[in-house]
C-alpha atoms as a PDB file:
ATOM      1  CA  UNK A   1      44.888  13.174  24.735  1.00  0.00           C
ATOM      2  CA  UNK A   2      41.759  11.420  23.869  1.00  0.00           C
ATOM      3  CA  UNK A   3      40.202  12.417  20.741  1.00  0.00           C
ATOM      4  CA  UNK A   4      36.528  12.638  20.993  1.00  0.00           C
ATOM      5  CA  UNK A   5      34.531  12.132  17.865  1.00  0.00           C
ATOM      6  CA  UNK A   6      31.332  13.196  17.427  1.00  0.00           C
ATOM      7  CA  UNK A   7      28.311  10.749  15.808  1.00  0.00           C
ATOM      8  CA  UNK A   8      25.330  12.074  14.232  1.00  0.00           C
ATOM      9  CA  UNK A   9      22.261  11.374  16.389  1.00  0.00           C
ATOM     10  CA  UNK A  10      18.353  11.263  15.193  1.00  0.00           C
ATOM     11  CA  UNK A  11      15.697  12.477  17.723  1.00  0.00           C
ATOM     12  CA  UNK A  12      13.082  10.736  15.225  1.00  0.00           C
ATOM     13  CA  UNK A  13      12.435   8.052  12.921  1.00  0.00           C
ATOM     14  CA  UNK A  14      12.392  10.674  10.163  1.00  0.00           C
ATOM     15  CA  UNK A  15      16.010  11.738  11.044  1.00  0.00           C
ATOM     16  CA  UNK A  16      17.260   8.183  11.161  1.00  0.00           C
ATOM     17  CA  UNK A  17      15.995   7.594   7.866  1.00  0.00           C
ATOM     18  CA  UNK A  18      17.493  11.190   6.752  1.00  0.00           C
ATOM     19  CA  UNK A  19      21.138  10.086   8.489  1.00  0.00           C
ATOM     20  CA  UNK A  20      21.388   7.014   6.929  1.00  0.00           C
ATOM     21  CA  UNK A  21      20.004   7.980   3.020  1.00  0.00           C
ATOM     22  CA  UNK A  22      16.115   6.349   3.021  1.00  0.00           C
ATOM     23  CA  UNK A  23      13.077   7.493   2.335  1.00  0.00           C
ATOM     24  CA  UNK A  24      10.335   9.127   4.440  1.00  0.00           C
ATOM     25  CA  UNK A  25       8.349   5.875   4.089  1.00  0.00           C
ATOM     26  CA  UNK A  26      10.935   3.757   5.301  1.00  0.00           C
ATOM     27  CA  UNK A  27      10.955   6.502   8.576  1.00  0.00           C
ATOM     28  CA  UNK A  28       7.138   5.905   9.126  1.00  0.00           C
ATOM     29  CA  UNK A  29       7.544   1.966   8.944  1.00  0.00           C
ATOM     30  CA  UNK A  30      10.435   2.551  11.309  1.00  0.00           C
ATOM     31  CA  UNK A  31       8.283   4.865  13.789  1.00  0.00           C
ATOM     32  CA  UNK A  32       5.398   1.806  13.474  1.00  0.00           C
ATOM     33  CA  UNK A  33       7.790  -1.019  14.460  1.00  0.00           C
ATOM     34  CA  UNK A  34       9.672   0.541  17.048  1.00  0.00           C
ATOM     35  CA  UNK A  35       6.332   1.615  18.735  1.00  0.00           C
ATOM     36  CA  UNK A  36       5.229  -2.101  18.665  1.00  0.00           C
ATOM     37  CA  UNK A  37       8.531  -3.463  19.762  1.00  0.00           C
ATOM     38  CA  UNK A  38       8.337  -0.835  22.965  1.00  0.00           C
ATOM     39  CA  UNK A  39       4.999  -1.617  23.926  1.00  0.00           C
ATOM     40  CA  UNK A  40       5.296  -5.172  23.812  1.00  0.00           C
ATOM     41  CA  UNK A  41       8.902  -4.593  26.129  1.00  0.00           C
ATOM     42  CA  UNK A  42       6.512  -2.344  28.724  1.00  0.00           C
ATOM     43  CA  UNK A  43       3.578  -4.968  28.643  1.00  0.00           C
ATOM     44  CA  UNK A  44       6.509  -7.675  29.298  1.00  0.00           C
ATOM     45  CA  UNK A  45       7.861  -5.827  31.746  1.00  0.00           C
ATOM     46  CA  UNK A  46       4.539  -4.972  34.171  1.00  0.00           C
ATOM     47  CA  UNK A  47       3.681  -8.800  33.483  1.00  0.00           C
ATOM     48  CA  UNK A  48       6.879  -9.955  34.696  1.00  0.00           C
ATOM     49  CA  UNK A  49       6.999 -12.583  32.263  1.00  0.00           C
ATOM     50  CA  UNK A  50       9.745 -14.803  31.231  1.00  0.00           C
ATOM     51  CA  UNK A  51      11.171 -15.138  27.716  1.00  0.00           C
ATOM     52  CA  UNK A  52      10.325 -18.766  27.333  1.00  0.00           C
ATOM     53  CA  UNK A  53       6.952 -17.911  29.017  1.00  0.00           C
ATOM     54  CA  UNK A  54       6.456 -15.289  26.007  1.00  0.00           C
ATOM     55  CA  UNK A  55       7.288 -17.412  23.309  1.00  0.00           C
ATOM     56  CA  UNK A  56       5.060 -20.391  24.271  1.00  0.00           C
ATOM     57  CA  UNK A  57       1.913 -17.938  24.365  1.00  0.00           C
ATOM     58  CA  UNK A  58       3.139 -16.384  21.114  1.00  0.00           C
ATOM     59  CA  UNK A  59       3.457 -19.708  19.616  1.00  0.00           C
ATOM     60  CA  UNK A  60       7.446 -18.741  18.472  1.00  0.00           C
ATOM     61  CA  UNK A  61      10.845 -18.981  19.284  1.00  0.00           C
ATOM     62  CA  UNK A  62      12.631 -17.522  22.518  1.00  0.00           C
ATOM     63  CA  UNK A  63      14.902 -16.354  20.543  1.00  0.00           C
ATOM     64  CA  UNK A  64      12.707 -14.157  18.817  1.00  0.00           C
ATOM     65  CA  UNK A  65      11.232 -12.870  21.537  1.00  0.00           C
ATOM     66  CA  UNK A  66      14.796 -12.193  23.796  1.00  0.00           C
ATOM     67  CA  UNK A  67      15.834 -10.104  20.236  1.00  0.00           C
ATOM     68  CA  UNK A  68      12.228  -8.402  20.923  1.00  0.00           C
ATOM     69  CA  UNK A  69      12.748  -7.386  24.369  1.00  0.00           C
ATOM     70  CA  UNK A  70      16.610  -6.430  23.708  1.00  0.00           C
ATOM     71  CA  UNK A  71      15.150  -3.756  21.390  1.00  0.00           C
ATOM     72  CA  UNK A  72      15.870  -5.655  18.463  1.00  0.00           C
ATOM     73  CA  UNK A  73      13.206  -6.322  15.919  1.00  0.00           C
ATOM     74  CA  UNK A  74      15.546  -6.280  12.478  1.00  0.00           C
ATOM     75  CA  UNK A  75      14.725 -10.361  11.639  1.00  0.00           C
ATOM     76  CA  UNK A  76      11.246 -10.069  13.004  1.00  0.00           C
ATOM     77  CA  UNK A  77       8.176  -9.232  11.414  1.00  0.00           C
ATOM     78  CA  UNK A  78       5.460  -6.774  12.052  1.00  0.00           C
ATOM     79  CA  UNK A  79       2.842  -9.645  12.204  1.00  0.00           C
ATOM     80  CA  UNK A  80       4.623 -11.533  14.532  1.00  0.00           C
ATOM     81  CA  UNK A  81       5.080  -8.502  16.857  1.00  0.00           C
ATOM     82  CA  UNK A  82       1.229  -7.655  16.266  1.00  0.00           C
ATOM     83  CA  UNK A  83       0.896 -11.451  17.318  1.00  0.00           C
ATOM     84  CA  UNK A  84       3.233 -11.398  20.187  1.00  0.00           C
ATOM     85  CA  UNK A  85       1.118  -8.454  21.391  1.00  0.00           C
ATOM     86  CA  UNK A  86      -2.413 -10.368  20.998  1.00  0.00           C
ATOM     87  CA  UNK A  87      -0.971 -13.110  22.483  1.00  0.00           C
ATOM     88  CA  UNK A  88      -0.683 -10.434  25.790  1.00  0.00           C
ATOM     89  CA  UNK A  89      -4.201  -9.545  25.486  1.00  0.00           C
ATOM     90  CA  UNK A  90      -3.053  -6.363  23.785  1.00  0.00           C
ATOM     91  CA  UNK A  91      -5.194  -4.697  20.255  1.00  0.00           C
ATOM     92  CA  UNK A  92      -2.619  -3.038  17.831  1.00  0.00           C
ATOM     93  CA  UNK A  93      -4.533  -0.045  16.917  1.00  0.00           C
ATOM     94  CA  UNK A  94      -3.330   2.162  13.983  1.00  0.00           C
ATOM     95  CA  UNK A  95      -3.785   5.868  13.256  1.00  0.00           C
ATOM     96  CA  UNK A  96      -3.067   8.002   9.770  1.00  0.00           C
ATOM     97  CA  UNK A  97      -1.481  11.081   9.343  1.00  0.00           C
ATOM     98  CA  UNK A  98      -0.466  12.732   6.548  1.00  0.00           C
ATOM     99  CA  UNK A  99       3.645  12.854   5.701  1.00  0.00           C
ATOM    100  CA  UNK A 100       5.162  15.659   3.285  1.00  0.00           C
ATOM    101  CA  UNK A 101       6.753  13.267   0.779  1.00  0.00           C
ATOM    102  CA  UNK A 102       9.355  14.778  -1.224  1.00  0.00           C
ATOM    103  CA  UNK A 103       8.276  15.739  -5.126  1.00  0.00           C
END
């Protein structure tokens, strides 16, 4: 009989952070990145363009940009991706919230 196990899952940046022992600020710059990684995945996507294609306009690697669209932005910055997104024709735009930080 196959033993199932059971893995913690995280519904939000937050969570993730909370599951794997960092801070609320490293959640938010999680939330940010993974917001810029998906829409530059959906703008790829509707575009139909190619990696190479991508990388060219970006003025960066391919391989970069195929970690990018695999949902993969851990040796990528966030200025690149806000790059990568210009180079679509696309405006990062930022909004603030307040966060409960703990005391």
């Amino acid at each position: 009989m196959k033993i199932k196990t059971k893995y913690p899952t995280a519904k939000s940046a937050e969570e993730l952070a909370e599951l794997l022992g960092l801070s609320k600020e490293d959640a938010v710059e999680f939330e940010l990145r993974s917001k810029l990684n998906r829409k530059i995945i959906d703008v790829v996507k509707k575009r139909k363009l190619t990696h190479a294609a991508l990388a060219e306009r970006a003025g960066t690697s391919r391989t970069r940009v195929t970690a990018l669209l695999n949902g993969n932005s851990k040796n990528v910055s966030t200025s690149l991706m806000i790059r990568i997104l210009a180079s679509l024709g696309v405006r990062a735009k930022l909004s603030y919230s307040a966060i409960k930080l703990a005391a």
